[in-house]
N, C-alpha and C. Protein backbone atom coordinates (compact mmCIF):
# COMPACT_ATOMS: atom_id res chain seq x y z
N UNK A 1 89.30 115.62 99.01
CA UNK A 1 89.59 114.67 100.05
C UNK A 1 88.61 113.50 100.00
N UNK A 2 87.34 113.85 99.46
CA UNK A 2 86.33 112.77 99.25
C UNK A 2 86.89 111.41 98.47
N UNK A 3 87.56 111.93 97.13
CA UNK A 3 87.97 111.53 96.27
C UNK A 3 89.21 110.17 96.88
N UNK A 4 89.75 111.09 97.63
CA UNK A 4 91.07 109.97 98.28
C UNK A 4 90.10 109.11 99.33
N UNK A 5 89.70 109.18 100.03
CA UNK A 5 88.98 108.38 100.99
C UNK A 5 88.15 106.99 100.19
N UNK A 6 87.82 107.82 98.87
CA UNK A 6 87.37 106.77 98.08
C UNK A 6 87.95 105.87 97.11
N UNK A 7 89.25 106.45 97.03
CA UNK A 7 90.07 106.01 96.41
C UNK A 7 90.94 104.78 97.04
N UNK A 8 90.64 105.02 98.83
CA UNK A 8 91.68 103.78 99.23
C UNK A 8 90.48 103.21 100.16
N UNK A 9 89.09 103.10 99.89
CA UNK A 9 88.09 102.17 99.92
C UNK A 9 87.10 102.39 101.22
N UNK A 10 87.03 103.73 101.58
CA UNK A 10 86.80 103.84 103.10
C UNK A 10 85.50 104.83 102.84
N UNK A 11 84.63 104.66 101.63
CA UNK A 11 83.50 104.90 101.62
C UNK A 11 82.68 104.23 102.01
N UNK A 12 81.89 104.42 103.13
CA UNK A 12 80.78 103.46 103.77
C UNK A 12 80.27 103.12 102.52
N UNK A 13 79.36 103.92 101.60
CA UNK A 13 78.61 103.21 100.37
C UNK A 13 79.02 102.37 99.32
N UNK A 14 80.09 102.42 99.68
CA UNK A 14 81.19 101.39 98.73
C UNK A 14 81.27 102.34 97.32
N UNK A 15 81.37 103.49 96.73
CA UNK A 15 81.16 104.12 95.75
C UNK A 15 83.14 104.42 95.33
N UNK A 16 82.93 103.86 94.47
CA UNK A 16 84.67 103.82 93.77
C UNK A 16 84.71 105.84 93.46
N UNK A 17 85.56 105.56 92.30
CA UNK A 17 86.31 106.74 91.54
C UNK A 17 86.40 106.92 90.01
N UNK A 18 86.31 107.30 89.42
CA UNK A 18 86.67 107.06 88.23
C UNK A 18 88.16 107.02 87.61
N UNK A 19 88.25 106.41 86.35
CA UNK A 19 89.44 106.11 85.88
C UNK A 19 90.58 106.99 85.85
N UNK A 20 90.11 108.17 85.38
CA UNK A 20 91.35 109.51 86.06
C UNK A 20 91.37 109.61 87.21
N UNK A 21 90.28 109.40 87.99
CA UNK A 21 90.87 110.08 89.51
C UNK A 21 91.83 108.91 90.24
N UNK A 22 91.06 107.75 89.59
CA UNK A 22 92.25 106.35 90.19
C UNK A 22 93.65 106.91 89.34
N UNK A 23 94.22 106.87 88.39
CA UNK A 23 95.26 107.02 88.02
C UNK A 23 95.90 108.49 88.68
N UNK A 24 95.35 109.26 88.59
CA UNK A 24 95.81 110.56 89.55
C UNK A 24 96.51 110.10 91.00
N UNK A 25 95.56 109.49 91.78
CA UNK A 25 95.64 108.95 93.09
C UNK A 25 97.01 107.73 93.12
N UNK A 26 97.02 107.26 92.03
CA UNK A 26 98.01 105.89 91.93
C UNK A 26 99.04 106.59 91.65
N UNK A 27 99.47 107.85 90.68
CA UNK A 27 100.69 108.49 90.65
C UNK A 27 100.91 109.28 91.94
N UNK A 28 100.23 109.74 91.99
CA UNK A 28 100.61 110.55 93.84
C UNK A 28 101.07 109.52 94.48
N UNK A 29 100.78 108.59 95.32
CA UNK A 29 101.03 107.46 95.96
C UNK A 29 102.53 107.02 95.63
N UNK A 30 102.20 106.57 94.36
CA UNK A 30 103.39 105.96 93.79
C UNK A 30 104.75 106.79 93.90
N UNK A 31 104.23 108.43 93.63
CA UNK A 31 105.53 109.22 94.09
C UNK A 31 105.98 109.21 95.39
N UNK A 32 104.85 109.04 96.37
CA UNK A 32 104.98 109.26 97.90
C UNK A 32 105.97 107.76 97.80
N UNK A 33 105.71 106.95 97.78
CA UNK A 33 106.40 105.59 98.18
C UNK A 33 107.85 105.91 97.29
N UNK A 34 108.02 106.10 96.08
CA UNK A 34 109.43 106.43 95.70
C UNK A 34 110.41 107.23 96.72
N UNK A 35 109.65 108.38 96.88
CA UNK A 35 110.18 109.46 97.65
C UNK A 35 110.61 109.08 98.95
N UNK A 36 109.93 108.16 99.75
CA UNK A 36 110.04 107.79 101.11
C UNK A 36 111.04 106.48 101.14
N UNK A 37 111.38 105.27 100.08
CA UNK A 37 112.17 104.75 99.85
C UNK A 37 113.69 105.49 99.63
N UNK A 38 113.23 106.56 98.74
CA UNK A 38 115.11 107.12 98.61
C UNK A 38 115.38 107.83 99.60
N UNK A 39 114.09 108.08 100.40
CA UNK A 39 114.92 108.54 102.05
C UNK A 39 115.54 107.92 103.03
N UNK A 40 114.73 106.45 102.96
CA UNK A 40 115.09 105.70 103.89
C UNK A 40 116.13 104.93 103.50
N UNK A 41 117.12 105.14 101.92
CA UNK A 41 117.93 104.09 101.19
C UNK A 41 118.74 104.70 100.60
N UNK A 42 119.23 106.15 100.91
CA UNK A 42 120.02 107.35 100.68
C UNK A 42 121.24 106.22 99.63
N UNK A 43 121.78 105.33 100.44
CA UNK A 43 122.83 105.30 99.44
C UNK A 43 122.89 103.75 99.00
N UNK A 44 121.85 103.23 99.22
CA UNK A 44 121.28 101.71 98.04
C UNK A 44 121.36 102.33 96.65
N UNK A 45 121.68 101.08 96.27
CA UNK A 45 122.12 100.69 94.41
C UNK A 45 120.59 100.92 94.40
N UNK A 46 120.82 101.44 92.56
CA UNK A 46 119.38 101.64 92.19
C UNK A 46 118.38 100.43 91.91
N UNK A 47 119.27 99.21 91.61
CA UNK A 47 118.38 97.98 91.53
C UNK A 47 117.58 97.37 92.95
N UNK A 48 118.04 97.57 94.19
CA UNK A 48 117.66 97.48 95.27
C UNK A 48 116.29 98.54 95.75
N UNK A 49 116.75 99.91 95.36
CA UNK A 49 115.52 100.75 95.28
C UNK A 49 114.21 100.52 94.42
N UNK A 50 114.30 99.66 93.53
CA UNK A 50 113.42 99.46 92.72
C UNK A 50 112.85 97.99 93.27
N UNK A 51 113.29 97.04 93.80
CA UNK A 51 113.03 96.19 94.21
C UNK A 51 112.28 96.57 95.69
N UNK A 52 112.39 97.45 96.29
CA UNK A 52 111.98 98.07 97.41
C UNK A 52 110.64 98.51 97.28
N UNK A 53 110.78 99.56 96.37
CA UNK A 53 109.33 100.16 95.66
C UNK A 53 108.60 99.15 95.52
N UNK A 54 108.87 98.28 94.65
CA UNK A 54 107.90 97.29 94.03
C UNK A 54 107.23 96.78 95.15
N UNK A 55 107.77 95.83 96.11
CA UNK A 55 107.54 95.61 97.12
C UNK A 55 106.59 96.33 98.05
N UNK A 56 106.94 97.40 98.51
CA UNK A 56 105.73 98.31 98.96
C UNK A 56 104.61 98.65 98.25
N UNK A 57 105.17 99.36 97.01
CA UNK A 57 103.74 99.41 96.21
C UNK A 57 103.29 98.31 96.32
N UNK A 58 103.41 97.25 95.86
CA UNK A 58 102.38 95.87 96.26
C UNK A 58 101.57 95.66 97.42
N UNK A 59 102.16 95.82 98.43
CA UNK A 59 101.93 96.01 99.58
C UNK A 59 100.97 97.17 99.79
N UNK A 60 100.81 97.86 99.29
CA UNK A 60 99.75 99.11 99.77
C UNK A 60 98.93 99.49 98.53
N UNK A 61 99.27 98.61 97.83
CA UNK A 61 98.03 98.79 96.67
C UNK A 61 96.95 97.28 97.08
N UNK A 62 97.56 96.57 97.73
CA UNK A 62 96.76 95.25 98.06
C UNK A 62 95.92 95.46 99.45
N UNK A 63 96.30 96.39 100.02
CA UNK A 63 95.43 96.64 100.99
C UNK A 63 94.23 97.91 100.69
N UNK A 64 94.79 98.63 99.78
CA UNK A 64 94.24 99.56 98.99
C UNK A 64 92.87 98.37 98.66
N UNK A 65 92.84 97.24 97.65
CA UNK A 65 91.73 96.34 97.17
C UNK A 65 91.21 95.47 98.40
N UNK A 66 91.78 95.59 99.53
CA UNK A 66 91.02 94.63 100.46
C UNK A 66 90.00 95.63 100.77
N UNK A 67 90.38 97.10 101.51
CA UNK A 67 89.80 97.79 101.91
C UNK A 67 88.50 98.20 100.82
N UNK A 68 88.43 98.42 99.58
CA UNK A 68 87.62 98.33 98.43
C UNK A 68 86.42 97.29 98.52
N UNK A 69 87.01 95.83 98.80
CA UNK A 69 86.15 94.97 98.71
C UNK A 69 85.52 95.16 100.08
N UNK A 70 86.15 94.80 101.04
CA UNK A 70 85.24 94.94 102.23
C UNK A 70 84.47 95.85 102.26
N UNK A 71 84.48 97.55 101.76
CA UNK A 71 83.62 98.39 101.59
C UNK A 71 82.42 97.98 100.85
N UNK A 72 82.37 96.82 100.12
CA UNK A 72 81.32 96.63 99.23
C UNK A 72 80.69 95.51 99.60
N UNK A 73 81.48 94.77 100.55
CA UNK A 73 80.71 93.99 101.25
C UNK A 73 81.08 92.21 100.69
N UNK A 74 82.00 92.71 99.97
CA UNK A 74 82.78 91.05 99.14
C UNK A 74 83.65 90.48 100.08
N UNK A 75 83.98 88.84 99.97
CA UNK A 75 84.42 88.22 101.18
C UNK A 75 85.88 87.52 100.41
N UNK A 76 86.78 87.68 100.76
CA UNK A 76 87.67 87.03 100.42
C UNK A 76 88.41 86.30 100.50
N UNK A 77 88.92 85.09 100.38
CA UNK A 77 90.07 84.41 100.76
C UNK A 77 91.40 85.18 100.92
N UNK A 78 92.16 84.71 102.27
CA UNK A 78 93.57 85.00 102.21
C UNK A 78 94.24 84.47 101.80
N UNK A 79 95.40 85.58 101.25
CA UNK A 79 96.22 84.68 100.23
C UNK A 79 97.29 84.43 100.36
């Protein structure tokens, strides 16, 4: 559980993950968001489901890096 907390940036010390445990963490995720799209899109065309995904994953992998940076104390422009 350490591992995930650090993985979506919510270590006070700002201390990342390493390269397997990020890719581990990014396929879990990535399944969770598939999975929760074809629930909520039971009978959307598959090009729409994929356009959906994308969309979210973007969306929660970008807050995934805000939360990262702010843990470390970096300032960013909005974009």
């Amino acid at each position: 559980m350490d591992s995930l907390k650090r993985f979506l940036g919510y270590d006070p010390d700002g201390r990342g993950v390493s390269l397997g445990t990020s890719l581990l963490w990014s396929l879990v995720l990535s399944l969770v968001v598939s999975t929760i799209v074809r629930a909520l899109f039971p009978g959307a065309g598959p090009v729409l489901r994929i356009v959906v995904f994308f969309a979210i994953a973007y969306l929660v992998f970008r807050w995934i890096d805000r939360n990262r940076s702010a843990s470390r104390g970096e300032r960013r422009p909005p974009q």
